[in-house]
Protein backbone atom coordinates (compact mmCIF):
# COMPACT_ATOMS: atom_id res chain seq x y z
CA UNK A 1 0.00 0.00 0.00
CA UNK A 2 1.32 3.30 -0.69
CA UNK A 3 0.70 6.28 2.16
CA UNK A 4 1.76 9.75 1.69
CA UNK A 5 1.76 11.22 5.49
CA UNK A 6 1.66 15.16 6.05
CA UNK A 7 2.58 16.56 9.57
CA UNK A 8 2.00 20.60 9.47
CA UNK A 9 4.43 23.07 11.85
CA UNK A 10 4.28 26.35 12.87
CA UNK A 11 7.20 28.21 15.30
CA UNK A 12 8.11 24.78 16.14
CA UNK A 13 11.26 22.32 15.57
CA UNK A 14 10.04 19.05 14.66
CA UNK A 15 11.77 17.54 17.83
CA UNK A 16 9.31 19.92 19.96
CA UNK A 17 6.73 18.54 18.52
CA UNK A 18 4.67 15.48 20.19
CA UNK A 19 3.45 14.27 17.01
CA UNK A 20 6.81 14.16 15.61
CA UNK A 21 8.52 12.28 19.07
CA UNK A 22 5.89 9.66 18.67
CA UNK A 23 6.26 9.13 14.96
CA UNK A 24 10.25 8.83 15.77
CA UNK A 25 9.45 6.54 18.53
CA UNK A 26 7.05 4.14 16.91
CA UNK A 27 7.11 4.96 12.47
CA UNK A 28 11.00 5.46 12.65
CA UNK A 29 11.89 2.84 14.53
CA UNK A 30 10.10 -0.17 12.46
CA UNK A 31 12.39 -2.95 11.40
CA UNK A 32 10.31 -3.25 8.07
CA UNK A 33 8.18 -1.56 6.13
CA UNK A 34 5.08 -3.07 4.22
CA UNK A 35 5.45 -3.25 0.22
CA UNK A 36 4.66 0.29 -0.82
CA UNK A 37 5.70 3.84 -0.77
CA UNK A 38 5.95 5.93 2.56
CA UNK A 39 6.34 9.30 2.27
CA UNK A 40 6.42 11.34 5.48
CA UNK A 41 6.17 15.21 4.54
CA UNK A 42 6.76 17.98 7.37
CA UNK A 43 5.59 21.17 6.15
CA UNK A 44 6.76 24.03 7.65
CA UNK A 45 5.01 27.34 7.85
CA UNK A 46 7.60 29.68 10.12
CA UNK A 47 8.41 32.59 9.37
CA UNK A 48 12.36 31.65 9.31
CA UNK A 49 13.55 27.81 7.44
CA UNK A 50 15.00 25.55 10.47
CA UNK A 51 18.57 24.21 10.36
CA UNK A 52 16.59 20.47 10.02
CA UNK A 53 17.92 17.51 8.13
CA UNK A 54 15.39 14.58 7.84
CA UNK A 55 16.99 11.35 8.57
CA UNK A 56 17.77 8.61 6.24
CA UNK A 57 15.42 5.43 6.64
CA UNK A 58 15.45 2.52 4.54
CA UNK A 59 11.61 1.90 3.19
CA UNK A 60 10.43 5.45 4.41
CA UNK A 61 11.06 9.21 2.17
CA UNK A 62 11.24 11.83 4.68
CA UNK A 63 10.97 15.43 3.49
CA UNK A 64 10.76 19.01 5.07
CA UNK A 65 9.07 21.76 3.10
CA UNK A 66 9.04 25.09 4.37
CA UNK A 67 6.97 27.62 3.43
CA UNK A 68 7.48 31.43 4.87
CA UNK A 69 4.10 32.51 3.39
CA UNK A 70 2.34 30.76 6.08
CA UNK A 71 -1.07 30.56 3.86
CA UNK A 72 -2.79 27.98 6.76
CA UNK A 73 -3.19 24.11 6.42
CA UNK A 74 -5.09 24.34 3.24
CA UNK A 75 -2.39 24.73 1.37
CA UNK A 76 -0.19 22.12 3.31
CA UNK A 77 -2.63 19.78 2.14
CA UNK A 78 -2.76 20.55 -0.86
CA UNK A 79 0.70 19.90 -1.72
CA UNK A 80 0.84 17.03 0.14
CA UNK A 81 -1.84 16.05 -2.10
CA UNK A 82 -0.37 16.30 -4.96
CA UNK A 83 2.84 14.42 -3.82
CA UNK A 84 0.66 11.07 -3.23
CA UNK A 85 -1.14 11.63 -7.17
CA UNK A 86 2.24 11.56 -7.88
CA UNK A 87 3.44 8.75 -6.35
CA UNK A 88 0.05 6.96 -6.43
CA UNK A 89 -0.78 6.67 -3.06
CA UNK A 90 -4.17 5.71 -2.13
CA UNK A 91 -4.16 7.40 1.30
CA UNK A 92 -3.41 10.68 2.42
CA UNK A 93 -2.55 10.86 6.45
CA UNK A 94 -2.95 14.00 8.16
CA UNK A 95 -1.34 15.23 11.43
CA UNK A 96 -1.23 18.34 13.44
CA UNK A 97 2.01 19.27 16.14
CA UNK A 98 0.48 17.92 19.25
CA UNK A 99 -0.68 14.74 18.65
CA UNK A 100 0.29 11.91 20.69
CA UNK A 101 0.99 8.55 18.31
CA UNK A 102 0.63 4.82 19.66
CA UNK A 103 2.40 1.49 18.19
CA UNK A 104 -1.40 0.13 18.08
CA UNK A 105 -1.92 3.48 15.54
CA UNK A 106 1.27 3.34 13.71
CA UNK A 107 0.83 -0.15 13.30
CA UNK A 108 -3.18 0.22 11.86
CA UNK A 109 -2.10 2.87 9.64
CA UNK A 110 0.86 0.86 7.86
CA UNK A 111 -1.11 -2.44 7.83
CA UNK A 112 -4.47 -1.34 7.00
CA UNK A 113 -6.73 -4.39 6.48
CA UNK A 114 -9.15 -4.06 4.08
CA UNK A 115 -11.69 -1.22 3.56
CA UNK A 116 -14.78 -0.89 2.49
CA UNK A 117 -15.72 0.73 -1.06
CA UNK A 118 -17.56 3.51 0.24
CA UNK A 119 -15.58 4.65 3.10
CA UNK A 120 -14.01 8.01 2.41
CA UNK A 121 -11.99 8.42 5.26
CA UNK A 122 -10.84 6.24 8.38
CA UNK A 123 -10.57 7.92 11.83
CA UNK A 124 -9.32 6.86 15.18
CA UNK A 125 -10.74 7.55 18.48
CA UNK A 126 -9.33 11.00 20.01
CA UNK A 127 -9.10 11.68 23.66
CA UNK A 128 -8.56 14.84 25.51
CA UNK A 129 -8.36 14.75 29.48
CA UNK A 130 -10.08 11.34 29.31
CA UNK A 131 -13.30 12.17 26.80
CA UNK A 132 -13.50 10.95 23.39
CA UNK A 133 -13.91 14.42 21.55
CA UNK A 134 -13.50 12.98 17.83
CA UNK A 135 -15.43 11.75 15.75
CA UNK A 136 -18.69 13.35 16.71
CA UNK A 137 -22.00 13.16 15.50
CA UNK A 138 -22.17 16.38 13.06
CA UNK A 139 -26.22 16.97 13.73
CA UNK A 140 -25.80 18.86 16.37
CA UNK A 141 -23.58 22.11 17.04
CA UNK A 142 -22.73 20.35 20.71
CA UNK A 143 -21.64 17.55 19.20
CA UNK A 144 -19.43 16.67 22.91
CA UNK A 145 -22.75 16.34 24.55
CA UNK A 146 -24.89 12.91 24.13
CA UNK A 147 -23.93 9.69 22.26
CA UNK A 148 -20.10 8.79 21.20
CA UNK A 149 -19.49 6.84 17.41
CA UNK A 150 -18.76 3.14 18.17
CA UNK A 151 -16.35 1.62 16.03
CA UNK A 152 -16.89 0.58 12.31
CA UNK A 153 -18.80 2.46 9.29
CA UNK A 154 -20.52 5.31 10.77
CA UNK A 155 -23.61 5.50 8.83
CA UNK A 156 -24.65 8.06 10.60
CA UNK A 157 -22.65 11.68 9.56
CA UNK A 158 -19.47 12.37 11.94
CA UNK A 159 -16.96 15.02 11.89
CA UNK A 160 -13.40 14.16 13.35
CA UNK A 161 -10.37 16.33 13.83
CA UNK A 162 -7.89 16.60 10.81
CA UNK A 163 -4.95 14.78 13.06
CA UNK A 164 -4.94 11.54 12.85
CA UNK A 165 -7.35 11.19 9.62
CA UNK A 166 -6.41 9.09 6.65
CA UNK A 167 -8.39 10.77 3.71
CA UNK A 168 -8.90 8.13 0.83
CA UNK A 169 -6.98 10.34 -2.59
CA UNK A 170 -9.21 9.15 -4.98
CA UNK A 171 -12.03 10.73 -2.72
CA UNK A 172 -10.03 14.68 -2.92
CA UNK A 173 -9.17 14.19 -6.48
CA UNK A 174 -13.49 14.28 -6.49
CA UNK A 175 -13.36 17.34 -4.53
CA UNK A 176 -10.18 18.85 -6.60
CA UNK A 177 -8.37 19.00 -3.46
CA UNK A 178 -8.64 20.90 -0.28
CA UNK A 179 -11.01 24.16 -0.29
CA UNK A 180 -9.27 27.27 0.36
CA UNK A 181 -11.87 29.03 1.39
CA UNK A 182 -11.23 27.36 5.07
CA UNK A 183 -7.44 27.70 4.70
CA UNK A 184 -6.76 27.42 8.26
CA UNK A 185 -10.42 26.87 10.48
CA UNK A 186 -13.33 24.43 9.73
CA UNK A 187 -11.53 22.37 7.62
CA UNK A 188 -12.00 19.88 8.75
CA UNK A 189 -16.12 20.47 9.26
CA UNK A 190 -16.20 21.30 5.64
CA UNK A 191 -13.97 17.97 4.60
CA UNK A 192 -16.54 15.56 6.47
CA UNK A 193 -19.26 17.40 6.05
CA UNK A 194 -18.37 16.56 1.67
CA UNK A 195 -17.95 12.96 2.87
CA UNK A 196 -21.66 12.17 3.61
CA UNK A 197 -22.88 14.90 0.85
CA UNK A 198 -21.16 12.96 -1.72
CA UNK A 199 -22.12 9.25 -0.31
CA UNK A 200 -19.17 8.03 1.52
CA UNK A 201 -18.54 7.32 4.50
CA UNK A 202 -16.65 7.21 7.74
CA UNK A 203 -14.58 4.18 9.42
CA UNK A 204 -13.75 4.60 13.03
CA UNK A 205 -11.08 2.56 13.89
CA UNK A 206 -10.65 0.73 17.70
CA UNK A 207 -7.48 2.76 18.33
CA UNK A 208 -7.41 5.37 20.57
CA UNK A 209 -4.88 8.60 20.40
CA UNK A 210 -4.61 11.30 23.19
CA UNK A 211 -4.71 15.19 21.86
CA UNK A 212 -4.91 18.36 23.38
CA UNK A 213 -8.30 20.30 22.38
CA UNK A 214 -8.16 23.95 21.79
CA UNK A 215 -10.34 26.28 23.56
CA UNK A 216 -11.15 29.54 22.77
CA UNK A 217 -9.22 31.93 25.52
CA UNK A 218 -11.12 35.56 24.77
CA UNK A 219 -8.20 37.15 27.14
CA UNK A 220 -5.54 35.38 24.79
CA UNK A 221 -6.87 35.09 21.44
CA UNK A 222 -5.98 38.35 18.88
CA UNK A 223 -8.73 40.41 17.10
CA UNK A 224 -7.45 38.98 13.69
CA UNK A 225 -7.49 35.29 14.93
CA UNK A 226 -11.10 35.85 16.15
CA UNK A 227 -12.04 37.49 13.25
CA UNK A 228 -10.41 34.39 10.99
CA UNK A 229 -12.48 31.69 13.05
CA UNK A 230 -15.87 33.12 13.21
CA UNK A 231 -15.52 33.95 9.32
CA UNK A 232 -15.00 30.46 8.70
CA UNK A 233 -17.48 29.28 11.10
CA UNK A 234 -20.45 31.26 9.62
CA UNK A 235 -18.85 30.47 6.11
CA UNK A 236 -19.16 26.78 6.70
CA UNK A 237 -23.02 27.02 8.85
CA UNK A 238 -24.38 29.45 5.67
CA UNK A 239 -23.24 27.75 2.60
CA UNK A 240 -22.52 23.99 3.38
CA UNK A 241 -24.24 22.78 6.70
CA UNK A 242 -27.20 24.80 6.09
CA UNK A 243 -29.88 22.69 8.00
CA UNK A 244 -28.11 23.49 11.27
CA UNK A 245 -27.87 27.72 10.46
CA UNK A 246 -30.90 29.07 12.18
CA UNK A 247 -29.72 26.79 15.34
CA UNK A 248 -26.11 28.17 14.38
CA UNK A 249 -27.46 32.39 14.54
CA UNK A 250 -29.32 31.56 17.56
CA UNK A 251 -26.04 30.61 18.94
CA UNK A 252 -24.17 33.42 17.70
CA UNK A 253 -26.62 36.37 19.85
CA UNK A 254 -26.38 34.24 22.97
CA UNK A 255 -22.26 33.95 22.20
CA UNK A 256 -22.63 37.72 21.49
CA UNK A 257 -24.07 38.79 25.25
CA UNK A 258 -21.58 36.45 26.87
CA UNK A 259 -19.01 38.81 25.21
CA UNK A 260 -20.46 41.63 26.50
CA UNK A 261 -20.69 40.91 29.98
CA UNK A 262 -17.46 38.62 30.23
CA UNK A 263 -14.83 39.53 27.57
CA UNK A 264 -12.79 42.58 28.14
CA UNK A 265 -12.02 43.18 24.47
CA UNK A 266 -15.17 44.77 23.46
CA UNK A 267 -14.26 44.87 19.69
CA UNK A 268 -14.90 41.13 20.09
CA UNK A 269 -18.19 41.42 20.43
CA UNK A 270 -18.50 44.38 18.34
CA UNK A 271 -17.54 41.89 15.66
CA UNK A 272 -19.64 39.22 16.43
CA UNK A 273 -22.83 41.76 16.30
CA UNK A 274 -22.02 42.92 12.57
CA UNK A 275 -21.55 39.31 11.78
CA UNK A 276 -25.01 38.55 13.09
CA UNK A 277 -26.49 41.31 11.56
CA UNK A 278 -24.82 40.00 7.96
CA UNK A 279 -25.94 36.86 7.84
C-alpha cells in the first residue's frame, strides 16, 4: 500500500513537537516496512527555514518543506496532495504538532486491512483529558454532549479532527483537493461534512490517540485570529451545513451577550454583532 503522510508546523522544531517524538518513537523505529511507498512530509510554515535535516530510513522518504508565506493548512494539504497523485498513493494521512501517536496506531495505519468501497476516510478515536472528543455526530452544534461513534462504518454523519485522519486520494481528487476558502479553520467540518454529501462514508477505527483540544481563551486570542475563526465558522453554517444555520445564529446572539458581559475586548463582540447582523 502506498501512504503519503503530512505533519504541518508552525514556530516549532520538529523535535518539539509530540506528534513528531511519537512518529520517531514508533514509524521510525520499524524494522520493516510493508510493500509500498511511505512518504512522510513535514511542512513548515515559520516565518524563518530551520537548520533540520530529515533522517535517512530505509523503506520510508522523509521530506521538510518550508513555506514562509504561512497561507494555513489548506495549502499544506494541498501539496501534500499532490505528492501522493504523484506517487500513487491511495491514502493521504494528516497530522497536526500535538498529537500523541501509539504502536497500536502506527501499526493500523501501515497495515491497514481491508476497507470498504464507500468509506471516504478512516478515523481513530481522540481523547482529551479522558473524553472521546472525535469523531462526533455532526447533527448537532454540541456535538461533545450525548452519544459517542462506536467503532466501524458510521452510517450516521461524523466530523473528526484533521490529526490523525487518513483521507482516501481518490475521494479529494473528487473534490479537486482541499477548499481554500477554510485555509486554516473548519476544515476539517467542511472535509466531512463533503464525505456524507457525496455518499461516503466514515470508518472509526478501535485505536485510541490522546490530543490536546483547543479552547477559545477571549483574554488570549488576537482580534485577527477571532475574526479568521468566526468567518470560517459562519462560512461553513451558511453555505454547506445549512440545516443546522438558524440553530447556528441563535447561537451566535447568545455567544454575542456572553461577550459583552465577560470579555474585556469589546471589539470582540463588536464583531460578532455585525456578523449577526450579515448573515
Amino acid at each position: 500500500m502506498n501512504i503519503t503522510m503530512v505533519m504541518v508546523l508552525y514556530k516549532q522544531k520538529p523535535e518539539e513537537s509530540k506528534t513528531y517524538r511519537t512518529l520517531k518513537q514508533h514509524l521510525f523505529s520499524q524494522i520493516q516496512f510493508p510493500e509500498g511507498k511511505i512518504e512522510l512530509i513535514l511542512y513548515d510554515n515559520s516565518p524563518e527555514k530551520q537548520g533540520f535535516t530529515p533522517p535517512v530510513i530505509e523503506g520510508l522518504h522523509i521530506s521538510y518543506i518550508h513555506d514562509e508565506r504561512n497561507l494555513g493548512i489548506a495549502t499544506a494539504y494541498n501539496y501534500a496532495y499532490s505528492i501522493a497523485k504523484s506517487n500513487g498513493s491511495e491514502w493521504l494521512l494528516l497530522l497536526d504538532h500535538d498529537t500523541e501517536l501509539t504502536a497500536d496506531y502506527i501499526n493500523r495505519v501501515l497495515h491497514l486491512a481491508e476497507v470498504p468501497e464507500e468509506a471516504a476516510a478512516v478515523v481513530p478515536k481522540i481523547n482529551s483529558d479522558h473524553a472521546m472528543i472525535s469523531p462526533v455526530y455532526s447533527d448537532t452544534l454540541r456535538p461533545l454532549i450525548g452519544e459517542k461513534p462506536q467503532t466501524g462504518i458510521q452510517e450516521k454523519p461524523v466530523m473528526a479532527i484533521n490529526s490523525g485522519s487518513l483521507i482516501k486520494v481518490s475521494f479529494l481528487t473528487e473534490l479537486n483537493g482541499f477548499n481554500q476558502e477554510f485555509a486554516l479553520d473548519y476544515l476539517d467540518h467542511w472535509l466531512f461534512f463533503e464525505i456524507y454529501h457525496k455518499g461516503y462514508k466514515v470508518l472509526l477505527l478501535d485505536t485510541e490517540l490522546e490530543h490536546e483540544l483547543s479552547v477559545m481563551d477571549y483574554d488570549r486570542v488576537s482580534l485577527n485570529r477571532y475574526k479568521s475563526i468566526l468567518d470560517s465558522e459562519t462560512n461553513f453554517y451558511r453555505n454547506y451545513k445549512k440545516d443546522l444555520f438558524s440553530s447556528y445564529r441563535t447561537q451566535l446572539v447568545k455567544r454575542f451577550l456572553k461577550q459583552i458581559l465577560l470579555v474585556k475586548n469589546k471589539k470582540i463582540a463588536t464583531y460578532t454583532l455585525k456578523k449577526i447582523f450579515s448573515l
